[in-house]
Protein backbone atom coordinates (compact mmCIF):
# COMPACT_ATOMS: atom_id res chain seq x y z
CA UNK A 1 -134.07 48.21 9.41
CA UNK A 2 -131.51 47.92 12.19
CA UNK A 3 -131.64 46.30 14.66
CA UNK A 4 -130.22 47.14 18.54
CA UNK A 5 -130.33 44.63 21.48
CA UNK A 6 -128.77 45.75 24.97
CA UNK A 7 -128.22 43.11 27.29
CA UNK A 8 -125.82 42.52 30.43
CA UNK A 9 -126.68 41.80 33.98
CA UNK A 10 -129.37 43.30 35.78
CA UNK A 11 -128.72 46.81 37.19
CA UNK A 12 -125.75 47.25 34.93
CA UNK A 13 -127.62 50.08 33.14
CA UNK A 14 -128.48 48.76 29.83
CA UNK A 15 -131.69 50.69 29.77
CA UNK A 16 -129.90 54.13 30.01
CA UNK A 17 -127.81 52.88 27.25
CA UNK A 18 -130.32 51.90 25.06
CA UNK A 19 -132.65 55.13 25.49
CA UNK A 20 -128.90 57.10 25.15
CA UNK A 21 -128.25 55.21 21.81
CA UNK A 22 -132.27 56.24 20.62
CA UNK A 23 -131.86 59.82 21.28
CA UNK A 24 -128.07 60.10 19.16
CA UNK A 25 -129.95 57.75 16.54
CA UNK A 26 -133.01 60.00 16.22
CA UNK A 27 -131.06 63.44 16.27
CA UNK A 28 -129.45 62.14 13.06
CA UNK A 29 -132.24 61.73 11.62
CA UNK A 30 -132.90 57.61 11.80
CA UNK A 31 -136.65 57.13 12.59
CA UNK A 32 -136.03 55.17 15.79
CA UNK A 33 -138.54 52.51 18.32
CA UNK A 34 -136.59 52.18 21.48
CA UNK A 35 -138.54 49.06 22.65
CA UNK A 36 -138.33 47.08 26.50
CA UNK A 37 -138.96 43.29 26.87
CA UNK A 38 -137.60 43.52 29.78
CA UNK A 39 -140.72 42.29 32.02
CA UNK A 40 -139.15 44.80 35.24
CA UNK A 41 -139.62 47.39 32.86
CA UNK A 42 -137.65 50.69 33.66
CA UNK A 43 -137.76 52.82 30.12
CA UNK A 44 -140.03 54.53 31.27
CA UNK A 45 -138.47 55.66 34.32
CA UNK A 46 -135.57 56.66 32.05
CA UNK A 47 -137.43 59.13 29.71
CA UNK A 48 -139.17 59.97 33.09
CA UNK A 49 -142.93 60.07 31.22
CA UNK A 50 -145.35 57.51 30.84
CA UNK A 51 -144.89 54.48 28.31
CA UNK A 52 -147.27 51.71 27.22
CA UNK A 53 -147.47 48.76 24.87
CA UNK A 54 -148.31 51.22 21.46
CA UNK A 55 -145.15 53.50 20.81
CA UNK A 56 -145.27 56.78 22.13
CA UNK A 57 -143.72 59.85 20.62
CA UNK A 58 -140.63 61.26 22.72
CA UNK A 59 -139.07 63.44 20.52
CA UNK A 60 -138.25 64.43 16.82
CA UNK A 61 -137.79 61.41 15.17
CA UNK A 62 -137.93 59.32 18.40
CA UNK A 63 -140.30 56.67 20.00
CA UNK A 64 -140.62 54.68 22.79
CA UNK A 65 -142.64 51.35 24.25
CA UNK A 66 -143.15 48.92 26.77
CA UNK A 67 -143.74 45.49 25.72
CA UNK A 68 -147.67 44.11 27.41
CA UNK A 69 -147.20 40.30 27.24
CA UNK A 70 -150.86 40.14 28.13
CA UNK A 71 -152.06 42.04 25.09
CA UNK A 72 -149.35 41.02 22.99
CA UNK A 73 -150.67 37.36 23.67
CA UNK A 74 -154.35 38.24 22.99
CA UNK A 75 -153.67 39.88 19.81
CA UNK A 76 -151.22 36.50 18.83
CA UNK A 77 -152.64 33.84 21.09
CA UNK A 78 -155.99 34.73 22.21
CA UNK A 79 -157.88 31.55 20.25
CA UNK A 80 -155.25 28.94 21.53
CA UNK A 81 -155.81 30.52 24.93
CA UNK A 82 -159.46 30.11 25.07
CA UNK A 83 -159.07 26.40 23.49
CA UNK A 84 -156.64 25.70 26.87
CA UNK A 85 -158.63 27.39 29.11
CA UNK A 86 -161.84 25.44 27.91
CA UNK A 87 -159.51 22.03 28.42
CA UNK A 88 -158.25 22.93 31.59
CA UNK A 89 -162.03 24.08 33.15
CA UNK A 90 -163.40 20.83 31.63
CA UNK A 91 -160.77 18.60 33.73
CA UNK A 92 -162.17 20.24 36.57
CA UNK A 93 -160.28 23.88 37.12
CA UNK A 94 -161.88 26.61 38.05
CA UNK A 95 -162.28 29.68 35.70
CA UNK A 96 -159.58 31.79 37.30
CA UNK A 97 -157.22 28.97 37.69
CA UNK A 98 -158.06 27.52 34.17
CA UNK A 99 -157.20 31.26 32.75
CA UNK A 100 -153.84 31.87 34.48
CA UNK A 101 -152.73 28.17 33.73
CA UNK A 102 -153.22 28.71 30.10
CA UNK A 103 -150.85 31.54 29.45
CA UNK A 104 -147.69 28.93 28.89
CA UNK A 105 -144.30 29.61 30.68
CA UNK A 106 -142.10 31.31 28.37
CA UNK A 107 -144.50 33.54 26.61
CA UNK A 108 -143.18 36.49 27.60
CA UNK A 109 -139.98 35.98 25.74
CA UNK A 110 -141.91 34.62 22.42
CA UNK A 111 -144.37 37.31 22.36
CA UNK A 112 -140.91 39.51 23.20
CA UNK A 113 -139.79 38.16 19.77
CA UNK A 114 -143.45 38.59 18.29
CA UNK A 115 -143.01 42.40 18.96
CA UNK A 116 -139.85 42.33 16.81
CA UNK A 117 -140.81 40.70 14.44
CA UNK A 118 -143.80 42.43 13.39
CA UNK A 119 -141.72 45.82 13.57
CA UNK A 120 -139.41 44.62 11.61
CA UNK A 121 -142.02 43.27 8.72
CA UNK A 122 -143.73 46.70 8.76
CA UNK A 123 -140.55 48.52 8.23
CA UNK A 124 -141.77 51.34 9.96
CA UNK A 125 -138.58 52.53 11.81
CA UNK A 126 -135.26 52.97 10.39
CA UNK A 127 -134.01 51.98 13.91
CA UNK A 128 -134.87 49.34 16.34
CA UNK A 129 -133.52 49.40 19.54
CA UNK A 130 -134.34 46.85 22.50
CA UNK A 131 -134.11 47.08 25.91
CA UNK A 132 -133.63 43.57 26.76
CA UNK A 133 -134.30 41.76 29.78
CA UNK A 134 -131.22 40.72 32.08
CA UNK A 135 -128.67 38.33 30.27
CA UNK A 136 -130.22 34.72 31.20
CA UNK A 137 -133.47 35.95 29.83
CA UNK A 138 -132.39 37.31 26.88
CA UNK A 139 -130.43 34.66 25.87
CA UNK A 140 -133.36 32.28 26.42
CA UNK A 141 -135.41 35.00 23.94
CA UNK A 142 -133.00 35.01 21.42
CA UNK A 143 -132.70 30.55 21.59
CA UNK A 144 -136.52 30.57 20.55
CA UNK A 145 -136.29 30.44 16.95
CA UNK A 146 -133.97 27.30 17.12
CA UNK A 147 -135.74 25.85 19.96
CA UNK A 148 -139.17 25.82 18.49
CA UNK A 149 -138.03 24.66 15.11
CA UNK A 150 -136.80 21.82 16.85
CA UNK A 151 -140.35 21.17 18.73
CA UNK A 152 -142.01 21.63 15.19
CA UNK A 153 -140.26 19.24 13.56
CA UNK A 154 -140.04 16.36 15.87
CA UNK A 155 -143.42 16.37 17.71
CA UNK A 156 -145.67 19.21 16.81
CA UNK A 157 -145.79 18.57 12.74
CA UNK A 158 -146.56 14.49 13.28
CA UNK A 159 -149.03 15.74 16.03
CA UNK A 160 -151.01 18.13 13.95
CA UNK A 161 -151.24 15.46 10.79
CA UNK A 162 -152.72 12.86 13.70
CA UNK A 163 -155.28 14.84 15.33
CA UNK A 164 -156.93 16.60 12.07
CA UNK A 165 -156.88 12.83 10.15
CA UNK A 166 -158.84 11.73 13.27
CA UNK A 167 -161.02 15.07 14.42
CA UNK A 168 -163.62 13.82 12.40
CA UNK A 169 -163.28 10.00 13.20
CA UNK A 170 -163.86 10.69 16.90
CA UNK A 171 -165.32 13.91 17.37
CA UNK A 172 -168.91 12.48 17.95
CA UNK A 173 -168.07 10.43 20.58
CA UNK A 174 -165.14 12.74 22.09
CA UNK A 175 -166.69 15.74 23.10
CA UNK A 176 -169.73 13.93 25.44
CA UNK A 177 -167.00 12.15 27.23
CA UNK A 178 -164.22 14.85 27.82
CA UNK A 179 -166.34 17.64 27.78
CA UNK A 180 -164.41 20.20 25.30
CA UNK A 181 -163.57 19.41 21.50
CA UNK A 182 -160.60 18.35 19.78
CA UNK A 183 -158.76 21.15 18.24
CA UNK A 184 -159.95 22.16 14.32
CA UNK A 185 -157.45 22.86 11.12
CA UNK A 186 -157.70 26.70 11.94
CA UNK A 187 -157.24 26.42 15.63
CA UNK A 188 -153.81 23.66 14.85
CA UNK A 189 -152.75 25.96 12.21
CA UNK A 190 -152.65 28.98 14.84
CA UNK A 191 -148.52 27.67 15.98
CA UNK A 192 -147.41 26.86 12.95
CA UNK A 193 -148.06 30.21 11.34
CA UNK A 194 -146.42 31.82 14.71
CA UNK A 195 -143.45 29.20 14.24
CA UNK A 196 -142.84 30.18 10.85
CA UNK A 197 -142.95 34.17 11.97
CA UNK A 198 -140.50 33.04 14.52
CA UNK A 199 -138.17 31.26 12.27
CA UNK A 200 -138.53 34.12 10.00
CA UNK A 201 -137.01 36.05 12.59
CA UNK A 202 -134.55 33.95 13.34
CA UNK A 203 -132.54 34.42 10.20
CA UNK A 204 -132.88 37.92 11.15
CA UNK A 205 -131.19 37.89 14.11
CA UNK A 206 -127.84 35.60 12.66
CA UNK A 207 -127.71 38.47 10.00
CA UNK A 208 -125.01 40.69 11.55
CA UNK A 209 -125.65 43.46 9.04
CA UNK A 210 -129.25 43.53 10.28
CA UNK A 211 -128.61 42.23 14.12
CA UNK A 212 -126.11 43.41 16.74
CA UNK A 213 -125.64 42.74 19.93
CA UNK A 214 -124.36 44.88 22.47
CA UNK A 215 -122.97 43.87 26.12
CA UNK A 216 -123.49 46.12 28.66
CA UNK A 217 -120.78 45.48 31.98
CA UNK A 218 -119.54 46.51 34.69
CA UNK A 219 -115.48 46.89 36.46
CA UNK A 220 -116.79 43.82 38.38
CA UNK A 221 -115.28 40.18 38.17
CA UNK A 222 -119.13 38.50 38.58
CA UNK A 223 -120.81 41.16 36.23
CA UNK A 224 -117.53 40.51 33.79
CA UNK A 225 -117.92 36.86 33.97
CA UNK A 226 -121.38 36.90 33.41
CA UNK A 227 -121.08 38.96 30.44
CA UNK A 228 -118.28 36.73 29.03
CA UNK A 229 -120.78 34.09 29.63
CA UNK A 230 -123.41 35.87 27.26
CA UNK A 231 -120.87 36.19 24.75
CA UNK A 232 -120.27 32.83 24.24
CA UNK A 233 -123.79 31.73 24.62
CA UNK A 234 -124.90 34.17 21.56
CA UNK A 235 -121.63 32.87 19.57
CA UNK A 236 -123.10 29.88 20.16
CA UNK A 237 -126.83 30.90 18.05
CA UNK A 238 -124.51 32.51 15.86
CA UNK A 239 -125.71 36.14 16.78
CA UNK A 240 -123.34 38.43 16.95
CA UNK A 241 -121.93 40.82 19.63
CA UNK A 242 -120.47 44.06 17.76
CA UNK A 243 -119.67 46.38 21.05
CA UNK A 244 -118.82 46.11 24.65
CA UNK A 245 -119.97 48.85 27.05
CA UNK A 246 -117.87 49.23 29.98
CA UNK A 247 -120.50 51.24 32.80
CA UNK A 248 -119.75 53.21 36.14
CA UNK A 249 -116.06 53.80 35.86
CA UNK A 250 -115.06 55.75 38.68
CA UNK A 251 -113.54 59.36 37.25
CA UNK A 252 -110.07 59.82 37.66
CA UNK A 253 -111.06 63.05 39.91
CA UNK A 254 -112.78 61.12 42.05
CA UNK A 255 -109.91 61.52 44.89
CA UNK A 256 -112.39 60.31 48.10
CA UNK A 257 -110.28 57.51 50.47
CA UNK A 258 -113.44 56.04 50.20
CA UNK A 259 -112.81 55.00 46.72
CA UNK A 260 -108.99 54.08 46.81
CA UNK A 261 -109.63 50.34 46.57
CA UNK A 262 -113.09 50.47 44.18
CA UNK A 263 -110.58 52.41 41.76
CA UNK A 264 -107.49 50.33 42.29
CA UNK A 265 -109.84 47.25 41.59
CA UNK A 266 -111.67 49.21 38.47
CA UNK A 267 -108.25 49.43 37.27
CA UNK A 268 -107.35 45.87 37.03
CA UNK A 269 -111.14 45.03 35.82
CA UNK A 270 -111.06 47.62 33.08
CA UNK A 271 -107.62 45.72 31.88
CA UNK A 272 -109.45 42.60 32.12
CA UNK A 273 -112.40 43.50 30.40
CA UNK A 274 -110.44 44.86 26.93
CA UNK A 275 -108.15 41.76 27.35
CA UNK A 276 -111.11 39.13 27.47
CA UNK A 277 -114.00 40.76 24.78
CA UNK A 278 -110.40 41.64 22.43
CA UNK A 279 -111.17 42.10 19.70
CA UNK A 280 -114.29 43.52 20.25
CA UNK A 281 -114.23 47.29 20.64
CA UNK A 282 -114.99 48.85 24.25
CA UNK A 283 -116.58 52.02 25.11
CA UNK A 284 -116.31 53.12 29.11
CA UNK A 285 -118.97 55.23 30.72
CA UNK A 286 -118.28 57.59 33.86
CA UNK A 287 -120.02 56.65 37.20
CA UNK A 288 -122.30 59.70 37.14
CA UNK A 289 -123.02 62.03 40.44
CA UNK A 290 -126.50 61.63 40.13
CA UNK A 291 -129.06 58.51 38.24
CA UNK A 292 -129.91 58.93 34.88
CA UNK A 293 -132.88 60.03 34.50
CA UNK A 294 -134.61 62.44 31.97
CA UNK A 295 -134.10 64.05 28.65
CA UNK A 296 -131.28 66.41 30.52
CA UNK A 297 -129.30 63.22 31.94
CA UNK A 298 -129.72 60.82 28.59
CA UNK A 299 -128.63 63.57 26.34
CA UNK A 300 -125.39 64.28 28.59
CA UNK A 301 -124.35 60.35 28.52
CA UNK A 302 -125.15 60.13 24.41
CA UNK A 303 -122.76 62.95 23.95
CA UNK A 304 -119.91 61.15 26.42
CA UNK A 305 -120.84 57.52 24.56
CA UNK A 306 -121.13 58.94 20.72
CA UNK A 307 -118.80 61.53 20.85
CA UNK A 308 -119.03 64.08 17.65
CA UNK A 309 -122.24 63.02 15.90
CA UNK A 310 -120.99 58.94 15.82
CA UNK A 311 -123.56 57.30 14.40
CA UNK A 312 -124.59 54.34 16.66
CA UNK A 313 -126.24 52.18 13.93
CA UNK A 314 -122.43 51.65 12.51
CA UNK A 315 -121.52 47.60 13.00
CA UNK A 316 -119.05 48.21 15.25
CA UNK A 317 -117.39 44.66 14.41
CA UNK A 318 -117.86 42.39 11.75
CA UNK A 319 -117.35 38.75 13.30
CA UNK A 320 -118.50 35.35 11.72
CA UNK A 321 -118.87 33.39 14.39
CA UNK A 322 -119.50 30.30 12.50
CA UNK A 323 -117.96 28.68 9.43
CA UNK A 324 -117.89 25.55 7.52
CA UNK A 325 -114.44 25.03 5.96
CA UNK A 326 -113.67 22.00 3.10
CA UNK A 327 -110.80 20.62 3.77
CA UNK A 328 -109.06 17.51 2.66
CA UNK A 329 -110.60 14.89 3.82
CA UNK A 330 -113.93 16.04 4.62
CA UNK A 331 -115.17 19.43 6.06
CA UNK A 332 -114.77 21.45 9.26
CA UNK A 333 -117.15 23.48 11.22
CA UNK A 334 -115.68 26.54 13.22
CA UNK A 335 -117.53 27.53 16.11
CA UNK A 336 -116.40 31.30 18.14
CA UNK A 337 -116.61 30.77 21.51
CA UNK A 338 -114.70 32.92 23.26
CA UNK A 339 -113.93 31.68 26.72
CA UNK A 340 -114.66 28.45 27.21
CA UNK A 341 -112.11 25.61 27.83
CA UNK A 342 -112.43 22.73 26.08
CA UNK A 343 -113.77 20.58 29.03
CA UNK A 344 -116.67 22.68 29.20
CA UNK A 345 -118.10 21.41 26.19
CA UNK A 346 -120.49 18.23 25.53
CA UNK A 347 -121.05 17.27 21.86
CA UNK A 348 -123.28 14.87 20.17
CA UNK A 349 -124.33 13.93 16.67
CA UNK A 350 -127.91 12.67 16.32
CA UNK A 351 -129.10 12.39 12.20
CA UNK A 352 -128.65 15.54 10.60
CA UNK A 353 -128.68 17.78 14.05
CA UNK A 354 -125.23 18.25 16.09
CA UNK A 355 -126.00 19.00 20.04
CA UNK A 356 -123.65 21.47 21.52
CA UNK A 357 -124.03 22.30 25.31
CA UNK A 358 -121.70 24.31 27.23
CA UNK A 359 -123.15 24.24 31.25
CA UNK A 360 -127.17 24.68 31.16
CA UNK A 361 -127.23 25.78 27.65
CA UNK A 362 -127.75 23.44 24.45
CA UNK A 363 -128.05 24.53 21.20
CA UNK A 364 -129.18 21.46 18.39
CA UNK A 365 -128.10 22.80 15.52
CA UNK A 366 -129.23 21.34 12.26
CA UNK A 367 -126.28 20.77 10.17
CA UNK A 368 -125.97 22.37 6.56
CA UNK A 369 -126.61 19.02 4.12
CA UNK A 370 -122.95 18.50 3.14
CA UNK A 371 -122.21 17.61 7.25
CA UNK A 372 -125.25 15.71 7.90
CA UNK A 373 -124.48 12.37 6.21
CA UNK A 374 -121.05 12.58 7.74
CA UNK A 375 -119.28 11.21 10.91
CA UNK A 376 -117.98 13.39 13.34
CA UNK A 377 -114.08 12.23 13.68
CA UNK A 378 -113.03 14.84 16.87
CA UNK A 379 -113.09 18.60 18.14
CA UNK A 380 -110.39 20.51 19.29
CA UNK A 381 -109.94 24.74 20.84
CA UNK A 382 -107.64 26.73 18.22
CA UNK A 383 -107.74 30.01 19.89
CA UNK A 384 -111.18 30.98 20.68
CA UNK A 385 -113.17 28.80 17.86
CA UNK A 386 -114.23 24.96 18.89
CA UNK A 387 -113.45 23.11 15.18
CA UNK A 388 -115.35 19.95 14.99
CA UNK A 389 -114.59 17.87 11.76
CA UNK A 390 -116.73 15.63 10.23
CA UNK A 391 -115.12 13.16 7.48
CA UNK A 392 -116.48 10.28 5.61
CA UNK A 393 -114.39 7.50 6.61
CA UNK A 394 -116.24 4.77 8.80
């Protein structure tokens, strides 16, 4: 199966793209899910009929969704739920409070990746397209399946060998005093098998002849920078970006005073935006007269953004955005992050797990087994890629 993810900013029209790239993928015959996590959902809007969490048949070969956290938890989450919600009323909450606390911050993203997972397992669609949330979220989505490796490792794993050696040590005693029980081996067993679906997924994702990424922008320097942003944030989880989609280019008829300087400014940004994703291919999109909306609309912009039948599923561009090199004394490991200067970037070396941050983002990145018993011995920028070598003198 393929799969699709459209991100950029919010309001730079990634949901018209991604229901565009559905219809073109369905008229050539692809069964295709065009699915939104995005928790403002708008797909539905954009199809202009009603959408819920089970896909819903749009056209030949086409079919659409709107991710329901709440159900998607129940279905995934419901028994660890009920075990917090019990906790929480026993320390004193009441039962409203005690229910809304329990549904964890962050779920929305991990039941996001839930979705996609599952999809992907059944093999139901030849096609999988999502309509992400905005870029900050998304990125935070696709971080999960590193993030909660690391949480399952260091704390959760020791945790869960603890309480069940102990459950029935103390359980007598325990429950009369705090008033709810200590978890059980089915109940503690609950996150790991969601983990392991998760890290499943996460080698999906990194697999860019499975997983692309495309970056929807706009001819404007805070929607560019944010998108360059996203770029080297996903470079950074090693998921790769295969298309840029430049949106809302003023037409060259367009001849209105009123939009001398927006197109004298679209100009420059345009430049700018081939000149900083290079050498990622870029597509450009009209500004339309009128909001895209309905069948009518979307089939007007897939036939200006896949011109002649192209088939959107195509990798657009093959890019490994990490490598680990042998060289002479030691080995190198080649980062892309396109971008970023140098003094933007903090690294650390803990064990076998190298931490990378670049502003509010970290990444700890478990290092392949012929780095992790090494010293790091400096990093340097060549080009676009952050090489970090790691040697075995002392």
């Amino acid at each position: 199966m393929r799969l699709i993810l459209m991100t950029g900013k919010g309001g730079v029209g990634k949901t018209s793209m991604a229901a565009a790239t559905g219809l073109r993928c369905a008229e050539l015959g692809y069964k295709t899910l065009v699915l939104s996590t995005d928790p403002a959902h708008s797909l539905a809007d954009s199809f202009d009929m009603p959408l819920g969490h089970e896909p819903v048949r749009v056209s030949e070969n086409l079919y659409a969704a709107e991710l329901d956290v709440l159900q998607e938890l129940e279905q995934n989450w419901g028994a660890v739920k009920r075990y917090i919600t019990e906790v929480l009323q026993a320390r004193g909450l009441d039962a409203v409070q005690a229910d809304e606390l329990a549904i964890l911050p962050g779920t929305d993203e991990i039941f996001g990746l839930v979705r996609v997972f599952r999809h992907h397992r059944e093999g139901s669609y030849d096609v999988l397209i999502i309509d992400s949330a905005p870029t900050g979220t998304a990125l935070r989505l696709l971080s999960i399946p590193e993030v909660t490796g690391w949480y399952m490792r260091r704390f959760y794993r020791p945790m869960e060998k603890v309480a069940l050696y102990l459950r029935p040590l103390v359980e007598p005693i325990f429950r009369p005093i705090a008033g709810f029980s200590l978890p059980d081996k089915a109940l503690m067993q609950i996150p790991h098998e969601f983990y392991e679906n998760i890290a499943a997924l996460g080698g999906i994702l990194t697999d860019n002849t499975v997983t692309s990424v495309r970056l929807v922008t706009n001819p404007e320097k805070m929607v560019i920078k944010e998108s360059l942003r996203a770029h080297a944030y996903l470079s950074l989880y090693n998921i790769s970006v295969d298309l840029v989609i430049a949106n809302r280019i003023i037409p060259p008829e367009v001849n209105d005073p009123y939009f001398v300087y927006w197109k004298a400014n679209q100009a420059i940004y345009r430049q700018e935006i081939i000149d900083s994703f290079s050498p990622l291919p870029v597509k450009e999109v009209p500004l339309y007269s009128r909001e895209i909306c309905g069948m009518d609309a979307l089939e007007k912009l897939r036939d200006f953004l896949y011109p002649d039948g192209e088939d959107p599923s195509q990798v657009y561009y093959h890019n490994q955005t990490l490598r680990v090199l042998k060289v002479a004394d030691g080995f190198s490991l080649e980062l892309y992050l396109p971008g970023i200067p140098k003094e933007q970037i903090q690294l650390s070396k803990s064990g076998d797990e190298l931490n990378i941050r670049i502003g509010n983002h970290r990444r700890n990145m478990v290092l392949p087994q012929s780095l992790a018993t090494l010293k790091t011995d400096g990093a340097e920028m060549e080009g676009e890629r952050l090489v970090i070598r790691f040697t075995e003198k002392p």
